[in-house]
N, C-alpha and C. Protein backbone atom coordinates (compact mmCIF):
# COMPACT_ATOMS: atom_id res chain seq x y z
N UNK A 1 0.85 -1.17 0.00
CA UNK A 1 0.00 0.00 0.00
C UNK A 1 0.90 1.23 0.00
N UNK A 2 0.40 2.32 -0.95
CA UNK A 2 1.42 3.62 -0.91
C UNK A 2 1.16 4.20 0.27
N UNK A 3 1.49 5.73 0.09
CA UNK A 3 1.45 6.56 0.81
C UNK A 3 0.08 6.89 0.89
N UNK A 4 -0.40 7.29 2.49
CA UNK A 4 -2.08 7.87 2.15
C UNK A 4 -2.39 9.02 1.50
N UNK A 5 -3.49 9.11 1.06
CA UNK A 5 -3.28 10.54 0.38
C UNK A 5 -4.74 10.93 1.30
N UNK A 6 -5.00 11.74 1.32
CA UNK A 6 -5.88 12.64 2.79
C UNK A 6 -6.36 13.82 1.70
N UNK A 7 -5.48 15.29 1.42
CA UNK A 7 -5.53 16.22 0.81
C UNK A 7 -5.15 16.56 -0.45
N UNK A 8 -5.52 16.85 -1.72
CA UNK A 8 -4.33 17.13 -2.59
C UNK A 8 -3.48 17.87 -2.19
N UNK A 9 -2.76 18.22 -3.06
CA UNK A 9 -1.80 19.14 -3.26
C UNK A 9 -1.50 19.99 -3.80
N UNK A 10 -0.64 20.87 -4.03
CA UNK A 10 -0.95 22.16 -4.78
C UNK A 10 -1.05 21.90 -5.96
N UNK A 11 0.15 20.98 -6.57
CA UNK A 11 0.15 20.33 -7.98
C UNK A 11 -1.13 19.91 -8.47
N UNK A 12 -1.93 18.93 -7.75
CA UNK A 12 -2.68 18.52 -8.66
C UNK A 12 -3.93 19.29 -8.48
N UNK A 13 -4.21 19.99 -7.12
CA UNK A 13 -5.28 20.98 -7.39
C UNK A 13 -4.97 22.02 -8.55
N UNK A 14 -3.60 22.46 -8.56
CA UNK A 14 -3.43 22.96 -9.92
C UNK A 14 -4.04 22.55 -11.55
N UNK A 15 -3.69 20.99 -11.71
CA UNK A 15 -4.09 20.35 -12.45
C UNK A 15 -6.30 20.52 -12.58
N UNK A 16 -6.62 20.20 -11.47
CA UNK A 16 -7.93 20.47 -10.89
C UNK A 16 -8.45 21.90 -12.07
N UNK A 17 -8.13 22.94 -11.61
CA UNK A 17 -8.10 24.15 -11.84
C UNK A 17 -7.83 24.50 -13.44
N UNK A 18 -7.08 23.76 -13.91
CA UNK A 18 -6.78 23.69 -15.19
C UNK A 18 -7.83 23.24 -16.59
N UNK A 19 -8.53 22.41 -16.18
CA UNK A 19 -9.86 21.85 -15.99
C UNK A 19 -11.21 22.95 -16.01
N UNK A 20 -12.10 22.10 -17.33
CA UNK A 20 -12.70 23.20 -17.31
C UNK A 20 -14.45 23.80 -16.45
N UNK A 21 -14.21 24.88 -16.05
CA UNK A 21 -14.63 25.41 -14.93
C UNK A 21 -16.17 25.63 -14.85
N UNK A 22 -16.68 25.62 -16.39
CA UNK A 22 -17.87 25.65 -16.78
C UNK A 22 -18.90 24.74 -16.57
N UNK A 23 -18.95 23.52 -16.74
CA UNK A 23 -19.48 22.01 -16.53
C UNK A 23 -19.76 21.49 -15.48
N UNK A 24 -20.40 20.61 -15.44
CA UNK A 24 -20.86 20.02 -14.27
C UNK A 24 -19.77 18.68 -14.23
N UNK A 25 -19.96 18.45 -12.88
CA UNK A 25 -18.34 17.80 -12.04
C UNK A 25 -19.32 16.84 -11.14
N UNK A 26 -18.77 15.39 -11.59
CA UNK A 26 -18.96 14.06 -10.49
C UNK A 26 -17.67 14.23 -9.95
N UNK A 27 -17.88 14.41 -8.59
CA UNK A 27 -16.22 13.60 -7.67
C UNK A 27 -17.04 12.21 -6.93
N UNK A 28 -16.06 10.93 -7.41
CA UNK A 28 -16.11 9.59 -6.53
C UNK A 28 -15.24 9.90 -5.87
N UNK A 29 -15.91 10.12 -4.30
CA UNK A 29 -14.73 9.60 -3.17
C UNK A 29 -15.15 8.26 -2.75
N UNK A 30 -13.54 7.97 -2.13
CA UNK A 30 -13.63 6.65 -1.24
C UNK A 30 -12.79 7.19 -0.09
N UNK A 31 -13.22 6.68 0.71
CA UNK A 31 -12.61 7.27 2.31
C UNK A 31 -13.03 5.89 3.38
N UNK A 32 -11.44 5.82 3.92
CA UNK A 32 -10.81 4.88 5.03
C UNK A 32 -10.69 6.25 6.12
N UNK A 33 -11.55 5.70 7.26
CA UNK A 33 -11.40 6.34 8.36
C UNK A 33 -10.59 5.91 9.38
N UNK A 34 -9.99 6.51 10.39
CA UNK A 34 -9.14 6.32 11.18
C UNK A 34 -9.78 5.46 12.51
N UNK A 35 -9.25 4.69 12.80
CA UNK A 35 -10.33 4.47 14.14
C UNK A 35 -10.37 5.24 15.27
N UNK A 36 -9.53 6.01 15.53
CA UNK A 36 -9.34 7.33 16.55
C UNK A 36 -8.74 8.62 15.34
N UNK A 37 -9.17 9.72 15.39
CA UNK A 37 -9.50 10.77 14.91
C UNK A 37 -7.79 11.32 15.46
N UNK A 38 -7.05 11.86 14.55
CA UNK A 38 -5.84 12.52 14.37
C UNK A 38 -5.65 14.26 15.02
N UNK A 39 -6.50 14.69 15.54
CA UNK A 39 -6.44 15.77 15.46
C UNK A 39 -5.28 16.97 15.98
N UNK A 40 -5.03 18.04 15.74
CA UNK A 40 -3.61 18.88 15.81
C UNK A 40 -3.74 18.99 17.53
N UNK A 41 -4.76 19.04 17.67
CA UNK A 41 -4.93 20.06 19.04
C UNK A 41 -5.06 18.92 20.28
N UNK A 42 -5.24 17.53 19.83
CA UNK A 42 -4.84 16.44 20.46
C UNK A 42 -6.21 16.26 21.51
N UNK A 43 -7.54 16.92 20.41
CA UNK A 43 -9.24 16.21 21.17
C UNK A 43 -9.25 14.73 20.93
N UNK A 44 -9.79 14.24 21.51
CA UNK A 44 -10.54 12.72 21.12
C UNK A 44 -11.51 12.89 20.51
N UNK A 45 -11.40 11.55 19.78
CA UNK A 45 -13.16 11.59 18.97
C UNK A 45 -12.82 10.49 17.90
N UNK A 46 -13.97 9.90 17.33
CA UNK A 46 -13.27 8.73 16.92
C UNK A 46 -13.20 9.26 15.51
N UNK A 47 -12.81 8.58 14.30
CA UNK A 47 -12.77 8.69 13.09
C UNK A 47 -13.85 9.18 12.34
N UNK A 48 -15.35 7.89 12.76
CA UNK A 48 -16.31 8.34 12.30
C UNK A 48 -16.80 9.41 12.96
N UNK A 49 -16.53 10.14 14.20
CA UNK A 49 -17.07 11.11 14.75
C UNK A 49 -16.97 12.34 14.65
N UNK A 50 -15.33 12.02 13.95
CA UNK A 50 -14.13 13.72 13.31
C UNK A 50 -15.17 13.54 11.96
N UNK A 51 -15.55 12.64 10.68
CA UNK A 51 -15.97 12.93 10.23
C UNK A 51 -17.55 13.01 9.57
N UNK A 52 -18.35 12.90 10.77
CA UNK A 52 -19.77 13.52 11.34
C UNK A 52 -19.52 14.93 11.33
N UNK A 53 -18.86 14.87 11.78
CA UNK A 53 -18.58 16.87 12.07
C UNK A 53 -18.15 17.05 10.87
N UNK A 54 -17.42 17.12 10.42
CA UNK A 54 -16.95 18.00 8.84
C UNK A 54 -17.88 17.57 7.64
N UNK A 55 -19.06 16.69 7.92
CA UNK A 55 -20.21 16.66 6.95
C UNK A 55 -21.31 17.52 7.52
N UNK A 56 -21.31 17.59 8.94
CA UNK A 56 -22.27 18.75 9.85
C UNK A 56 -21.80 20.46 9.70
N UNK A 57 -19.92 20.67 9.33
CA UNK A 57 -20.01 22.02 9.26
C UNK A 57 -19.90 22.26 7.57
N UNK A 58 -19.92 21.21 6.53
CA UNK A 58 -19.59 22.00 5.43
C UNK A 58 -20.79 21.37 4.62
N UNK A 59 -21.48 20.93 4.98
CA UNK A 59 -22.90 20.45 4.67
C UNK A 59 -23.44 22.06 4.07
N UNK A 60 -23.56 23.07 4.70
CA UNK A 60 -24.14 23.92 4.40
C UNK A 60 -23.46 24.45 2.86
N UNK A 61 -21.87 24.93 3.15
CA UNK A 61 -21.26 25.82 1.94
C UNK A 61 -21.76 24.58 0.88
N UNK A 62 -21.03 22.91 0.88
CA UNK A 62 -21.79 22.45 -0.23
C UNK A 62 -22.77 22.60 -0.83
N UNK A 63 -23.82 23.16 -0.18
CA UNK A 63 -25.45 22.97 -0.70
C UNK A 63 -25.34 24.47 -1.22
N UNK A 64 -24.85 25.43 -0.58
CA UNK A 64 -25.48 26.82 -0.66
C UNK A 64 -24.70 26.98 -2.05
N UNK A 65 -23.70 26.38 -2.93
CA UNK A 65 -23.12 26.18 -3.77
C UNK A 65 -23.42 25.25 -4.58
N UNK A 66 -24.57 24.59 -4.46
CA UNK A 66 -25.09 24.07 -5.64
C UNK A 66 -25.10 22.40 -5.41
N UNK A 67 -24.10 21.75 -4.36
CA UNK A 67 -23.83 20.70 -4.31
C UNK A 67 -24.87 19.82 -3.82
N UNK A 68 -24.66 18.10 -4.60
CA UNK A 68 -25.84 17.22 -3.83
C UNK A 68 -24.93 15.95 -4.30
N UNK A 69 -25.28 14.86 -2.95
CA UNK A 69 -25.17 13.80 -3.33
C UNK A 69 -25.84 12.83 -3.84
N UNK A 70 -25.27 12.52 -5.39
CA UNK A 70 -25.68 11.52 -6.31
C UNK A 70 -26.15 10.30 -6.18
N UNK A 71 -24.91 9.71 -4.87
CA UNK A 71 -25.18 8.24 -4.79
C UNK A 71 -24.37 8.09 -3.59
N UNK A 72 -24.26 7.34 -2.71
CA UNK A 72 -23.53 6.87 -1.36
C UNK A 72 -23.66 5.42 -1.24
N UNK A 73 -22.91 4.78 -0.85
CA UNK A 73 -22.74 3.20 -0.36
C UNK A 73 -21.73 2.78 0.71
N UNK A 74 -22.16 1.73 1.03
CA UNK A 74 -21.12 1.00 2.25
C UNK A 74 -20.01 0.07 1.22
N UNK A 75 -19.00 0.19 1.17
CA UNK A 75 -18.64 -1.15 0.37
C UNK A 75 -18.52 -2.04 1.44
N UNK A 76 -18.42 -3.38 0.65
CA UNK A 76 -18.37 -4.49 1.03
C UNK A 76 -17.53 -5.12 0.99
N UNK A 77 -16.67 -5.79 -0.33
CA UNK A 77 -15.62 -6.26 -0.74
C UNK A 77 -14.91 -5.64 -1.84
N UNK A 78 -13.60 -5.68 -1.72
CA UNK A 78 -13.25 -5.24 -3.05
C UNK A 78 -13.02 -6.35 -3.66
N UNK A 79 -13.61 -6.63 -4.81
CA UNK A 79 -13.68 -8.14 -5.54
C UNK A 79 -12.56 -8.46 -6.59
N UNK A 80 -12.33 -6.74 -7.33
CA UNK A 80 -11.38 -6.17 -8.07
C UNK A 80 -10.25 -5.36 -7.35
N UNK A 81 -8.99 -5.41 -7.52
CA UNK A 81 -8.27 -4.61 -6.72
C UNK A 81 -7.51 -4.76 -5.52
N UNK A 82 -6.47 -4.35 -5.07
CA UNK A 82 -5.68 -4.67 -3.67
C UNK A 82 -6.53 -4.32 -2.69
N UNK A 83 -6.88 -5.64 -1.68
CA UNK A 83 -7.53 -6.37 -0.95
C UNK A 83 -7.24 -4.96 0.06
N UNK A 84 -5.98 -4.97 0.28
CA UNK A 84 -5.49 -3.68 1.40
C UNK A 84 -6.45 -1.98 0.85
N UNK A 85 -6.95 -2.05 0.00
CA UNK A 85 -7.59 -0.53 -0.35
C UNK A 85 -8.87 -0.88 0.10
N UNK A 86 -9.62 -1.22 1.70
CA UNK A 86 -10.81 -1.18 1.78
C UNK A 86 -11.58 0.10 2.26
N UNK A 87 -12.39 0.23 1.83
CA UNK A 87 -13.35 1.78 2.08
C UNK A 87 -14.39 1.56 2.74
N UNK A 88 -14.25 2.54 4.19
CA UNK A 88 -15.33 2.86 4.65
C UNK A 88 -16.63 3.49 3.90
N UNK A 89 -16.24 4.50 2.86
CA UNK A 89 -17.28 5.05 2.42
C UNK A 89 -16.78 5.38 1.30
N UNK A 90 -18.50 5.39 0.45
CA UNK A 90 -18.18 5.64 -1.04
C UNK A 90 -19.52 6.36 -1.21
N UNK A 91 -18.73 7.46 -2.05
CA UNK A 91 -20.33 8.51 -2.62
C UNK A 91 -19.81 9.25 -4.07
N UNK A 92 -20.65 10.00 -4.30
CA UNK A 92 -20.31 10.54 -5.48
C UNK A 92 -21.45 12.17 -5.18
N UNK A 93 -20.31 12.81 -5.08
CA UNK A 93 -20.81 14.20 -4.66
C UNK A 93 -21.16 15.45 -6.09
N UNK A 94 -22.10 15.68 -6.52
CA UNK A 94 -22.21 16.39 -7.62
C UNK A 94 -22.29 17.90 -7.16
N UNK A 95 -21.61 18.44 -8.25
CA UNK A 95 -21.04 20.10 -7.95
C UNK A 95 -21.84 20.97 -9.47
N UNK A 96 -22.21 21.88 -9.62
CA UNK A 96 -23.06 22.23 -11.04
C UNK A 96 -21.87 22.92 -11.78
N UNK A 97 -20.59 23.27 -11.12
CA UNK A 97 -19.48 23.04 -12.22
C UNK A 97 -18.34 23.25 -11.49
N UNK A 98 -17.19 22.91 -11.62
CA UNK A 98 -16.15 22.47 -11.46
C UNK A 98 -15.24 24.02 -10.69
N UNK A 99 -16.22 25.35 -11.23
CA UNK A 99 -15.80 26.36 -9.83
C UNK A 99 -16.49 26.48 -8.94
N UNK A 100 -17.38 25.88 -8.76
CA UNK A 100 -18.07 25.67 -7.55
C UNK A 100 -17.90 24.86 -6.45
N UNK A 101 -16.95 23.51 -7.25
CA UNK A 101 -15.83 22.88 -6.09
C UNK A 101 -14.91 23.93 -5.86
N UNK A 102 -14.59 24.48 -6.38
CA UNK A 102 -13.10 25.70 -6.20
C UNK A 102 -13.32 26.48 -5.46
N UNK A 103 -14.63 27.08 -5.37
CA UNK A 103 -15.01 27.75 -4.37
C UNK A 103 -15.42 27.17 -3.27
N UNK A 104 -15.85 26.08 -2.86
CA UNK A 104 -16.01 25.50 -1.49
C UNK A 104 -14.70 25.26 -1.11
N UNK A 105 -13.46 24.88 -1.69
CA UNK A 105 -12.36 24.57 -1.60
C UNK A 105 -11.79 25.56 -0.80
N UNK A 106 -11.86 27.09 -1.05
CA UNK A 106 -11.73 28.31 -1.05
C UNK A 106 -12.16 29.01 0.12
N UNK A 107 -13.47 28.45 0.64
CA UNK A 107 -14.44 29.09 1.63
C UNK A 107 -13.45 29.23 2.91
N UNK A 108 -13.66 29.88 3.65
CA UNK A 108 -13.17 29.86 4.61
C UNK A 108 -13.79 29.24 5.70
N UNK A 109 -14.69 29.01 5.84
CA UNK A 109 -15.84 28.40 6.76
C UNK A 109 -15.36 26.71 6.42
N UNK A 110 -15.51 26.07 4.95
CA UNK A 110 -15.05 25.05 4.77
C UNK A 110 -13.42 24.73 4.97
N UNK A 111 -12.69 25.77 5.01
CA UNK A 111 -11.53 25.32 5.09
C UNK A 111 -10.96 24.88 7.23
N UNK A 112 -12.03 25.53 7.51
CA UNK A 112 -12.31 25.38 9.28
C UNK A 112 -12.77 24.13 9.21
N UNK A 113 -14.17 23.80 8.53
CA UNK A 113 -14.89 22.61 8.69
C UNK A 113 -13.54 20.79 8.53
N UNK A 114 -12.75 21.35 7.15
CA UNK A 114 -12.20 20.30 6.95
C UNK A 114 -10.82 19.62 8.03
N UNK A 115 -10.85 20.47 8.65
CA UNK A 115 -10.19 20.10 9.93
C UNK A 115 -10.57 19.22 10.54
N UNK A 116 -11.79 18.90 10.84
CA UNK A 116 -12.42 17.53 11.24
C UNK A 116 -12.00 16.42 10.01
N UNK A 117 -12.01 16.65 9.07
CA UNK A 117 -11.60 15.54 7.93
C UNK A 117 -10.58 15.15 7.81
N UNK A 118 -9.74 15.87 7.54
CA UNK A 118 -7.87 15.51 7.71
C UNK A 118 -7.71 14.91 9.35
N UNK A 119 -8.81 15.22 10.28
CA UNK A 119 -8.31 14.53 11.46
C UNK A 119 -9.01 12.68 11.25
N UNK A 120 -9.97 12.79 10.72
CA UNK A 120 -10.96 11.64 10.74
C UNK A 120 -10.83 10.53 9.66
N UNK A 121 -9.69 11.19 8.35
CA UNK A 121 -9.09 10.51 7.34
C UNK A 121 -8.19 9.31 7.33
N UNK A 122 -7.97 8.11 6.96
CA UNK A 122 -6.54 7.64 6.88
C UNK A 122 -6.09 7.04 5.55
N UNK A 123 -7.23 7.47 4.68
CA UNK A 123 -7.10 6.94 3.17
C UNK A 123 -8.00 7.68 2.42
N UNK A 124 -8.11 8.11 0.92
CA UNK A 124 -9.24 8.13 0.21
C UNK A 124 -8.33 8.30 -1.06
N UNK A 125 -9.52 8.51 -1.80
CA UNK A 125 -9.78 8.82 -3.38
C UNK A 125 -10.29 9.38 -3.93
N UNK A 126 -10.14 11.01 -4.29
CA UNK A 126 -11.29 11.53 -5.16
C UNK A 126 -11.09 12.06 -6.32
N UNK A 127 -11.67 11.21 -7.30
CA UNK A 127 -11.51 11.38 -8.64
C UNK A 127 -12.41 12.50 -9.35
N UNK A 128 -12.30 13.09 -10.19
CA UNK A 128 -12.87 13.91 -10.85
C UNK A 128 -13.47 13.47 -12.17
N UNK A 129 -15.04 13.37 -12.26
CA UNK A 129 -15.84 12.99 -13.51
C UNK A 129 -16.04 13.71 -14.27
N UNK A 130 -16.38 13.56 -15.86
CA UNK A 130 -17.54 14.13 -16.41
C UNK A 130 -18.42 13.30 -16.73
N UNK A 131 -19.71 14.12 -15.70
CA UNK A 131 -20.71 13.24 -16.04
C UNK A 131 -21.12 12.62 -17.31
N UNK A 132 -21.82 11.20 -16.87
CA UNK A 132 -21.60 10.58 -18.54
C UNK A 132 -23.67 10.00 -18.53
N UNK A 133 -23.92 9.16 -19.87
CA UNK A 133 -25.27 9.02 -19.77
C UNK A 133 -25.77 7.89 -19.18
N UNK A 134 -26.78 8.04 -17.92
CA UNK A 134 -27.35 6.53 -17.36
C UNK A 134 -27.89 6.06 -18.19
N UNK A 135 -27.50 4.41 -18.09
CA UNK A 135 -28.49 3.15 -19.34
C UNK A 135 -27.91 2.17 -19.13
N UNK A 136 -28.44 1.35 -20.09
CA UNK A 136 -28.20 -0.16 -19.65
C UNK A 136 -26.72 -0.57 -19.79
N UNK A 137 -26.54 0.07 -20.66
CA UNK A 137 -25.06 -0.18 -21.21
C UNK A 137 -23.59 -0.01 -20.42
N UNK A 138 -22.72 -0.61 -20.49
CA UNK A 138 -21.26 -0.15 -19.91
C UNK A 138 -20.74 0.73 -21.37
N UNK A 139 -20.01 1.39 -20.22
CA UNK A 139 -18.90 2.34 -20.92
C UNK A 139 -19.41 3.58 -21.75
């Protein structure tokens, strides 16, 4: 297993940004929670509890910005893939375009909120979509 990745980085939020700003934006996350919560200031609280709170304080800027979630699940197994990448949680958060993640990114209120997240984190994944058409079909 690599390194965790928690936050981007400047690089690839750069990359992010580069990307165009107009469109509407699927992000799939997957997120491994910590079983005790990381935090700077050295509170307790467990993983899932650091991140209860940072869906309770940025719940709002998401929405007031257009955001909703698409789809959410528990996984179960990974059937495909290194056995070691298991996820607590999987969703797919829709944004009505791709500066409207930039701007929650940006908020200052969210950038407080995500402090509970980087404490409550110990893995994820969030990829950046363009939405594509539901049907029966793959691909």
């Amino acid at each position: 297993m690599g390194e965790p990745q928690i936050n981007p980085d400047r690089a690839r939020f750069g990359l992010f940004k580069d990307l165009p700003r107009d469109r509407p934006v699927h992000m799939l996350n997957l997120v491994r929670l910590r079983a005790e919560a990381a935090y700077d200031d050295g509170r307790k609280a467990s993983g899932a509890e650091a991140y209860a709170a940072y869906g309770r304080e940025s719940g709002p800027i998401f929405r007031r910005l257009g955001g909703t979630i698409l789809w959410s699940g528990k996984p179960e197994l990974m059937l495909i893939g290194p056995m070691d990448e298991a996820w607590d949680l999987a969703f797919v958060a829709v944004y009505p375009t791709g500066q409207a993640f930039i701007d929650m990114i940006r908020d200052a209120d969210y950038q407080r909120a995500a402090q509970h997240r980087t404490a409550a984190v110990a893995d994820s994944r969030l990829i950046r979509m363009t939405p594509g058409e539901a049907g029966a079909g793959f691909g």
